[in-house]
Protein backbone atom coordinates (compact mmCIF):
# COMPACT_ATOMS: atom_id res chain seq x y z
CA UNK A 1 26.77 -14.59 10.11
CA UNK A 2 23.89 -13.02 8.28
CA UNK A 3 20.51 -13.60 10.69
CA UNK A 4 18.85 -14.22 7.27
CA UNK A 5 20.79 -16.31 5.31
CA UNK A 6 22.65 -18.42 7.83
CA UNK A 7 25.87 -18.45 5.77
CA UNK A 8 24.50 -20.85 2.91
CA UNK A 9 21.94 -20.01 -0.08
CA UNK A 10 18.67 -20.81 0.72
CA UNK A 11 19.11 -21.73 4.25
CA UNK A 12 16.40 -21.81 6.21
CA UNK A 13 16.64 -18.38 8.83
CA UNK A 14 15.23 -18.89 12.19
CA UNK A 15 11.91 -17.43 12.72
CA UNK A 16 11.55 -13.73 13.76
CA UNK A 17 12.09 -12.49 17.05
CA UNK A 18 7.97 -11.12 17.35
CA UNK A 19 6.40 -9.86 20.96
CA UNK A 20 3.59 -12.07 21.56
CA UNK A 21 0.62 -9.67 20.93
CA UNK A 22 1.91 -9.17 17.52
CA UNK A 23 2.58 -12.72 16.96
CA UNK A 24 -1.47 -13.36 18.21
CA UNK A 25 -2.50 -11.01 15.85
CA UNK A 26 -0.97 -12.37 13.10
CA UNK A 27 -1.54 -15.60 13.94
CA UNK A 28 -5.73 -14.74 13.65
CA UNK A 29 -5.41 -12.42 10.74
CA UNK A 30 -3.51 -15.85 8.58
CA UNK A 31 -5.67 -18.30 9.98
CA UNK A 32 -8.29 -16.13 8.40
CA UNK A 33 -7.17 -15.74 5.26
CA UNK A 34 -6.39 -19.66 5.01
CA UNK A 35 -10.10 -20.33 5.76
CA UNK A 36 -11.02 -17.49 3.21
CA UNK A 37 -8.93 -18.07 0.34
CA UNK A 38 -11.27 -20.78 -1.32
CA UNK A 39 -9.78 -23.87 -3.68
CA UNK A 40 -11.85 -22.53 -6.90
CA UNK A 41 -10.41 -18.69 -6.75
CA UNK A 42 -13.41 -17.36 -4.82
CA UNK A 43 -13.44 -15.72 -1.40
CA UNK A 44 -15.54 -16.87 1.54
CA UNK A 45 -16.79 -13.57 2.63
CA UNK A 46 -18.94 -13.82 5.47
CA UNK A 47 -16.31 -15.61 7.10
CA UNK A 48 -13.89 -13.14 6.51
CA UNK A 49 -16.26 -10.63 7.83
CA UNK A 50 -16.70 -12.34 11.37
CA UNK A 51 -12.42 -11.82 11.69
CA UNK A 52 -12.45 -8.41 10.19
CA UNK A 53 -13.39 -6.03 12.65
CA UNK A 54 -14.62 -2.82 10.83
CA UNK A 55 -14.54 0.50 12.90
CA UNK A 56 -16.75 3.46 11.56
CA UNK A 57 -16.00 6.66 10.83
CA UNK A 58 -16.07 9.50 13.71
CA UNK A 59 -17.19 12.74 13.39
CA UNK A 60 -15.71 13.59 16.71
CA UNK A 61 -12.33 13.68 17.12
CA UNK A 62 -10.20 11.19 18.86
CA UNK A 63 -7.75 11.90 22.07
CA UNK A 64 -5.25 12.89 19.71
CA UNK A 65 -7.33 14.85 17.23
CA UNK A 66 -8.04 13.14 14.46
CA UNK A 67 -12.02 12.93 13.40
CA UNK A 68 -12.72 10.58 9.90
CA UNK A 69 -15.67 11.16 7.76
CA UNK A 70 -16.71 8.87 4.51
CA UNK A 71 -17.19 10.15 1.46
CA UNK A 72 -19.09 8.51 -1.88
CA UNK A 73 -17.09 8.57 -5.08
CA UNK A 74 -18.99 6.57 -7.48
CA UNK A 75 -22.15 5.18 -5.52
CA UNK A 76 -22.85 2.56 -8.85
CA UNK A 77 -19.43 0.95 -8.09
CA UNK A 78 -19.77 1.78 -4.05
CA UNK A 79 -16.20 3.12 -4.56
CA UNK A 80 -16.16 5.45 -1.52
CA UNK A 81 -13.10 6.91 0.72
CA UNK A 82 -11.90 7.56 4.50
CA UNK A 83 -10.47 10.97 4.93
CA UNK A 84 -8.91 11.44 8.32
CA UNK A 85 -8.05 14.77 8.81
CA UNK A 86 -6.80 17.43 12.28
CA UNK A 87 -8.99 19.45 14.26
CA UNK A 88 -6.77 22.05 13.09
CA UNK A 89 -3.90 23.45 11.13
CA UNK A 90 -1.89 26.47 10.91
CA UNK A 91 -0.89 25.74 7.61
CA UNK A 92 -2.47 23.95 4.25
CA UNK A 93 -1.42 20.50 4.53
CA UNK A 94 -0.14 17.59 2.18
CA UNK A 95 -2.53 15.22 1.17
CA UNK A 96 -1.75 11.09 1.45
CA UNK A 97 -3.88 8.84 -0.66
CA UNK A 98 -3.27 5.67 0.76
CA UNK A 99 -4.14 2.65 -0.25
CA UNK A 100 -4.66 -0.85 1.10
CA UNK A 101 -3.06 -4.29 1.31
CA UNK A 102 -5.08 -7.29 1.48
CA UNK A 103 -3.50 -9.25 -1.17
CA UNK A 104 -6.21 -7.79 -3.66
CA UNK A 105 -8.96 -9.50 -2.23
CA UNK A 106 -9.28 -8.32 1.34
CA UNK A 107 -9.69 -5.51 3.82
CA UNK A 108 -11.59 -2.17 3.71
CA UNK A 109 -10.99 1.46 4.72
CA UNK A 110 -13.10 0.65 7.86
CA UNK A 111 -10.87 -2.33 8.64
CA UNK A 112 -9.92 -1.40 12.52
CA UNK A 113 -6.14 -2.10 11.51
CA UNK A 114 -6.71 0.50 8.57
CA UNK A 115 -8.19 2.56 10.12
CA UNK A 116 -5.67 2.72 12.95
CA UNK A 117 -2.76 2.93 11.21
CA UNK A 118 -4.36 6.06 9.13
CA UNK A 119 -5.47 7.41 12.40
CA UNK A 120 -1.52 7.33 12.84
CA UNK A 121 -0.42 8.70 9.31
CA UNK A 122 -2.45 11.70 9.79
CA UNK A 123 -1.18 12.50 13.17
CA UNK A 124 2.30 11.75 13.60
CA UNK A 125 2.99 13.18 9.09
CA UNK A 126 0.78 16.30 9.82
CA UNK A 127 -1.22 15.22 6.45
CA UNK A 128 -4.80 14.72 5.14
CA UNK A 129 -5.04 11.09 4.65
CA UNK A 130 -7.74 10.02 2.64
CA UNK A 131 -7.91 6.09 2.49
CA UNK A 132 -9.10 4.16 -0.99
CA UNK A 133 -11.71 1.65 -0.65
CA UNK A 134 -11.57 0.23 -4.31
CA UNK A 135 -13.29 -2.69 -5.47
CA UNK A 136 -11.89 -6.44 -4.21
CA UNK A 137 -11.04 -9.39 -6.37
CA UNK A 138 -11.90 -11.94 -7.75
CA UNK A 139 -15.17 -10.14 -8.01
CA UNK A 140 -13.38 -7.11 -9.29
CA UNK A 141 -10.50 -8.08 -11.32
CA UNK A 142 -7.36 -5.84 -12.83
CA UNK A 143 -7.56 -3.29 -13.42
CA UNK A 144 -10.85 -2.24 -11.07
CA UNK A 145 -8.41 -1.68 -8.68
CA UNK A 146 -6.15 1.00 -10.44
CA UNK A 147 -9.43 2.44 -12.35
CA UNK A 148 -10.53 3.09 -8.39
CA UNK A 149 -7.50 4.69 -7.77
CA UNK A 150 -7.54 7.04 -10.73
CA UNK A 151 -10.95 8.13 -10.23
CA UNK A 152 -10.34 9.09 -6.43
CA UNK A 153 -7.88 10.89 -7.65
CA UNK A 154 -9.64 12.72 -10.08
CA UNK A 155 -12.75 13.34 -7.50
CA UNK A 156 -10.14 15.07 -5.31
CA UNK A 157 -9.67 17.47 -7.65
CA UNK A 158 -13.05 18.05 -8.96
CA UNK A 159 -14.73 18.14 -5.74
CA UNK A 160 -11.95 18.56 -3.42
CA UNK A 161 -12.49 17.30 0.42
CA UNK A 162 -15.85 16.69 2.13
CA UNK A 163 -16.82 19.83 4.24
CA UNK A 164 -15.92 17.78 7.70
CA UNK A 165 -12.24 18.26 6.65
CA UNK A 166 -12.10 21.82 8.60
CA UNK A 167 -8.21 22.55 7.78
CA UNK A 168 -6.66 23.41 4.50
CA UNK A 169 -4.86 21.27 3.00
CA UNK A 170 -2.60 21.88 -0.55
CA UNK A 171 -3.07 19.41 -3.11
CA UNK A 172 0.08 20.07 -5.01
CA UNK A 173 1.43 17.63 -2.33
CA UNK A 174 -0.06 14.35 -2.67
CA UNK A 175 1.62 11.79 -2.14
CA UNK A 176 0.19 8.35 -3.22
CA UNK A 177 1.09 5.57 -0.09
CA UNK A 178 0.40 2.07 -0.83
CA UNK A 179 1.31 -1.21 1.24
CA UNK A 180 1.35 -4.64 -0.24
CA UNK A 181 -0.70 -5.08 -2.86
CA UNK A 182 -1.39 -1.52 -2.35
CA UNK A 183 1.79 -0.89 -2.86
CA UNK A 184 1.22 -2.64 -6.75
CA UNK A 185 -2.04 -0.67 -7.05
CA UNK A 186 -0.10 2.99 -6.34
CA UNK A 187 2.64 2.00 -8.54
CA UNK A 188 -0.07 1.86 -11.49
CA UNK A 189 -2.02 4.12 -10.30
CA UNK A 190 0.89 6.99 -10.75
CA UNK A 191 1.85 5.12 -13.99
CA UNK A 192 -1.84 5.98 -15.51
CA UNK A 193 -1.82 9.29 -13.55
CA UNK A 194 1.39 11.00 -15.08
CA UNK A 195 0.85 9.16 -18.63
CA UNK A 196 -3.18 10.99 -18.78
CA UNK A 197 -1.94 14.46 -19.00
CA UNK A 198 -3.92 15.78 -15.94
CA UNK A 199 -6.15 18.75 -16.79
CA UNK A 200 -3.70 21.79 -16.49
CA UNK A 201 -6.61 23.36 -14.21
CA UNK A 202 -6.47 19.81 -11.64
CA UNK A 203 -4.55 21.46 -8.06
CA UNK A 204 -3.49 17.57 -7.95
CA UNK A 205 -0.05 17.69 -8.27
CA UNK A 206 1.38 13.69 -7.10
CA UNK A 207 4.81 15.20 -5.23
CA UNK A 208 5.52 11.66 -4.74
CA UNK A 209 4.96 8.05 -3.92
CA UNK A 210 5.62 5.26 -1.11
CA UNK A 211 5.25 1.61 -1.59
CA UNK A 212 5.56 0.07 1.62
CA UNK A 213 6.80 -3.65 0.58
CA UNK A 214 4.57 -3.52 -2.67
CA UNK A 215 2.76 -6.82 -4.12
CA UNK A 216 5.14 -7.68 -7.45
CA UNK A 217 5.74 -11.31 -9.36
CA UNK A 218 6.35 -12.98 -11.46
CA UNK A 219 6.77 -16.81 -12.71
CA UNK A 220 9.89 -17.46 -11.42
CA UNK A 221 10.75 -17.81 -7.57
CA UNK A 222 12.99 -15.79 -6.27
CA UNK A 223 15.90 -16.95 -3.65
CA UNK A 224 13.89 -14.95 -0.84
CA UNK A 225 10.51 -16.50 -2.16
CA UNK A 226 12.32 -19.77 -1.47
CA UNK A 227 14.35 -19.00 1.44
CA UNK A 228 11.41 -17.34 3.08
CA UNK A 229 8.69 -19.91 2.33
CA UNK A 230 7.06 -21.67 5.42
CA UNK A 231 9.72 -19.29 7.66
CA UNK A 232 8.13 -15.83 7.03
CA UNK A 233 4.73 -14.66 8.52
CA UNK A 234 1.76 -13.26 6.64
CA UNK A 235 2.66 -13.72 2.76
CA UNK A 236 4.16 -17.28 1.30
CA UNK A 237 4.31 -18.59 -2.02
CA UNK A 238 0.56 -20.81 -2.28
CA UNK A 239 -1.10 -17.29 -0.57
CA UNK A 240 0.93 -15.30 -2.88
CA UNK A 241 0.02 -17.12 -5.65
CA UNK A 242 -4.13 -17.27 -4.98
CA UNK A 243 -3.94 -13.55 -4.53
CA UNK A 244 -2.10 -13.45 -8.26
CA UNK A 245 -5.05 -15.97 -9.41
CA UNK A 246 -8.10 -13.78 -8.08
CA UNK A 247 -6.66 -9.88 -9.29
CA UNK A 248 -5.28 -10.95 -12.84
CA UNK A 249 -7.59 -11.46 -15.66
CA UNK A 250 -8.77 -14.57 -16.55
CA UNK A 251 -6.03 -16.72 -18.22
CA UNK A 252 -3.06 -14.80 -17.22
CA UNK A 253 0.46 -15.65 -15.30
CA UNK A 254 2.11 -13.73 -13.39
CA UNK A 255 4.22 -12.74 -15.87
CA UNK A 256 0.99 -10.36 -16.61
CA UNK A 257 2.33 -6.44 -16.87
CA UNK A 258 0.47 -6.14 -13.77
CA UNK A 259 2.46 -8.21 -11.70
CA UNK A 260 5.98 -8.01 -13.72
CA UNK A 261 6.99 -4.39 -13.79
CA UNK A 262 10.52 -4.89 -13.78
CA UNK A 263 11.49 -6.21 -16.69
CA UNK A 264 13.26 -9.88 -16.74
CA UNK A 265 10.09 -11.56 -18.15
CA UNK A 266 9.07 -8.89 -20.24
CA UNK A 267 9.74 -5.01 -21.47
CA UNK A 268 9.57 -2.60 -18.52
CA UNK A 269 6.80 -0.40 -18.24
CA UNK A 270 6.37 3.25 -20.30
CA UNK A 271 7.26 5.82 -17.63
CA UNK A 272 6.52 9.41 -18.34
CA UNK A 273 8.45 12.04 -17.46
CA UNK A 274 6.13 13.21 -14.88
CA UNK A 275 6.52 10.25 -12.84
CA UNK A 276 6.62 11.20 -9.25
CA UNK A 277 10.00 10.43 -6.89
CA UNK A 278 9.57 7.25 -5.42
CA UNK A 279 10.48 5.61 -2.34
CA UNK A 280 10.29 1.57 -1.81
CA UNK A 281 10.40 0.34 2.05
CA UNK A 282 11.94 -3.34 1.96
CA UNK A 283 11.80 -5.88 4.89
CA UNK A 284 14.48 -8.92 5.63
CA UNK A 285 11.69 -11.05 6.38
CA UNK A 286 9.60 -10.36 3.48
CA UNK A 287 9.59 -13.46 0.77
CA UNK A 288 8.75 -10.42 -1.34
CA UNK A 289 11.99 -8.17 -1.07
CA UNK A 290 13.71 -9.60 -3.93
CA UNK A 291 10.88 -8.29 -6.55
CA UNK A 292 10.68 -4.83 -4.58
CA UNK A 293 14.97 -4.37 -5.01
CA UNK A 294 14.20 -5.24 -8.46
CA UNK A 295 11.09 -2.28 -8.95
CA UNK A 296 13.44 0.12 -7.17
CA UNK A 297 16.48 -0.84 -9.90
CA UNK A 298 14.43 -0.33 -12.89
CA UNK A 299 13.04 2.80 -11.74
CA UNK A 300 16.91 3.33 -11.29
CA UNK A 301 17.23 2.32 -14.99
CA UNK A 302 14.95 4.74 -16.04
CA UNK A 303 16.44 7.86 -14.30
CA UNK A 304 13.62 8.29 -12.14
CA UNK A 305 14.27 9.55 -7.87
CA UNK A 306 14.17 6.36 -5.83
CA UNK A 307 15.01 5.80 -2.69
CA UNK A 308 15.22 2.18 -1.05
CA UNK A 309 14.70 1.76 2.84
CA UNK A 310 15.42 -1.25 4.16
CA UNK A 311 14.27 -2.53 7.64
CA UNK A 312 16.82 -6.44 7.57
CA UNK A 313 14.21 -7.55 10.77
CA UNK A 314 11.48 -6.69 9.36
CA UNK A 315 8.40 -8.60 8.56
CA UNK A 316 5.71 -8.21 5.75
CA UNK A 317 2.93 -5.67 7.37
CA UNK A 318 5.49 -4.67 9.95
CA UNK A 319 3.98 -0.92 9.04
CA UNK A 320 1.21 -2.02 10.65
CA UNK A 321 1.95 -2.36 14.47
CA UNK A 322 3.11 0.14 16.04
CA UNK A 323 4.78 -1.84 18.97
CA UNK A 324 7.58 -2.94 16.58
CA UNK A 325 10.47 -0.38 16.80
CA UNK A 326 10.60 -0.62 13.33
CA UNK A 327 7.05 0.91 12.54
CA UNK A 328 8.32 4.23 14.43
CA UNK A 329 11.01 4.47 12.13
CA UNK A 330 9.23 3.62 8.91
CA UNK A 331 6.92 6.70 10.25
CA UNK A 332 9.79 9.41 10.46
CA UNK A 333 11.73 8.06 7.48
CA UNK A 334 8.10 9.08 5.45
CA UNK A 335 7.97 12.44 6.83
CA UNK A 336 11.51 13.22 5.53
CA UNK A 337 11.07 11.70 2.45
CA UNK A 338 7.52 13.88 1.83
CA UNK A 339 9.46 17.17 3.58
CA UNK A 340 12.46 16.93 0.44
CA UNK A 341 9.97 16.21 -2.36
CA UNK A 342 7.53 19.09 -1.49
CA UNK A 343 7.38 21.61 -4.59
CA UNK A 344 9.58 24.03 -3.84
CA UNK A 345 7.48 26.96 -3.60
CA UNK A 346 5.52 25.48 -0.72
CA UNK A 347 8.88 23.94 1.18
């Protein structure tokens, strides 16, 4: 019998099987963002701030060395970075630009999850990771988020990486990584990327891109959305839906393009050639798998690379604690995928 499904549609699964550090972090990090997530859209910040633990960037680096250093993109927008980079390399490196979940409205770079989990990118991929901290909604709404992530882009390859970042790195392989609503954000981010004809001159070259259970929607509810509901830590339908409320713009459903990129409520987006290989990281306990299968089948559709890892235990944010066996994985099934999409000349 399927663990999930329980033999009938829409059965209720049993919960999942959690250790119990993970299961008192996430119990914290919701209770938060219930006590956050205010009735008329807005978010109470200084709240959120006593849960979020923030963790600054070090100069000197860690026991496995890795050092971080901030760096200003746009100081009228405070649209700044985290670039976590090795001691040392033999070799230029591949550059991630990752960036955050928080369903839009949460998190920062410094956030000590963040932080750790790039800590972890950067060590265990052998990559540059340089961490987006773009604008939050509902203050910011779309598309502040995906104008953030273009223009990071862009600063990489006017001004390259601050001088703390002692190794080289080769930034014809960047690779755009994006969880949750991140996940949403690098999805239009390499749709606005690869439709702007780059300057011929930019070294940015996006060699690919992961969305690690990505933020999409719509109006209707999906079997897993119902399935899911109440069962599933972390994301459900009402936080789902105040997330939608705060990032679109004012007025909209989540049938907005923004949300609805695969194409039962609407056309499916304008994909340029130059649209980077894509791999989509679905988990059995996400109430947001059925959208992500969906993404990954039009970009099917559309004859662009995709390739669909699927974790059937696997809860939203899983990524994001390294204690579950399935984080390890996730880890070495991204290093593959960014080893057979390097250009060729640098493979």
């Amino acid at each position: 019998m399927d663990p999930l499904t329980g033999g009938a549609k829409h059965r209720r699964p049993a919960p999942p099987a959690l250790p119990w550090t993970v299961r008192l972090q996430l119990f914290g990090l919701v209770t938060a963002v219930d006590l956050v997530q205010r009735g008329d859209g807005t978010v109470n910040r200084f709240l959120f701030s006593l849960a979020d633990r923030q963790t600054a960037a070090r100069a000197r680096p860690d026991a496995h060395g890795v050092r971080s250093a901030d760096v200003t993109v746009d100081a009228s927008r405070r649209l700044w970075a985290r670039v976590f980079s090795p001691v040392s390399a033999e070799s230029p490196l591949p550059v991630i630009v990752y960036i955050h979940g928080g369903g839009f409205a949460l998190l920062t770079a410094a956030s000590s999850l963040l932080d750790a989990m790039c800590r972890r990118l950067c060590r265990e991929l052998g990559a540059v990771v340089v961490s987006v901290n773009y604008r939050l909604a509902p203050e910011h709404r779309c598309p502040a988020a995906y104008d953030d992530g273009v223009d990071v882009l862009r600063h990489l390859g006017t001004s390259g990486l601050p001088p703390d970042v002692a190794v080289p790195v080769d930034l014809s392989r960047c690779f755009l990584v994006g969880d949750s609503a991140g996940g949403n954000i690098a999805h239009h981010v390499a749709q606005r990327w690869t439709s702007s004809s780059p300057s011929p001159s930019s070294p940015i070259r996006l060699a690919g891109v992961v969305l690690l259970q990505p933020f999409f929607g719509g109006e209707e509810r999906t079997e897993a959305e119902e399935r899911l509901d109440s069962v599933a830590p972390v994301v459900n339908m009402g936080r789902a839906d105040w997330s939608w409320r705060a990032f679109l713009p004012e007025g909209a459903d989540r049938n907005h393009p923004a949300a609805h990129v695969t194409g039962e409520a609407g056309p499916e987006p304008e994909l340029p050639e130059e649209f980077p290989p894509a791999m989509v990281v679905v988990g059995g306990y996400d109430p947001l798998q059925d959208w992500q299968r969906r993404y990954a089948g039009m970009l099917m559709r559309k004859g662009k690379p995709v390739q669909v890892v699927e974790f059937p235990e696997a809860i939203h944010a899983f990524y994001a604690f390294p204690e579950l066996a399935d984080s390890g994985k996730l880890v070495k099934e991204m290093k593959t995928f960014m080893e057979s999409n390097a250009p060729k000349s640098n493979a």
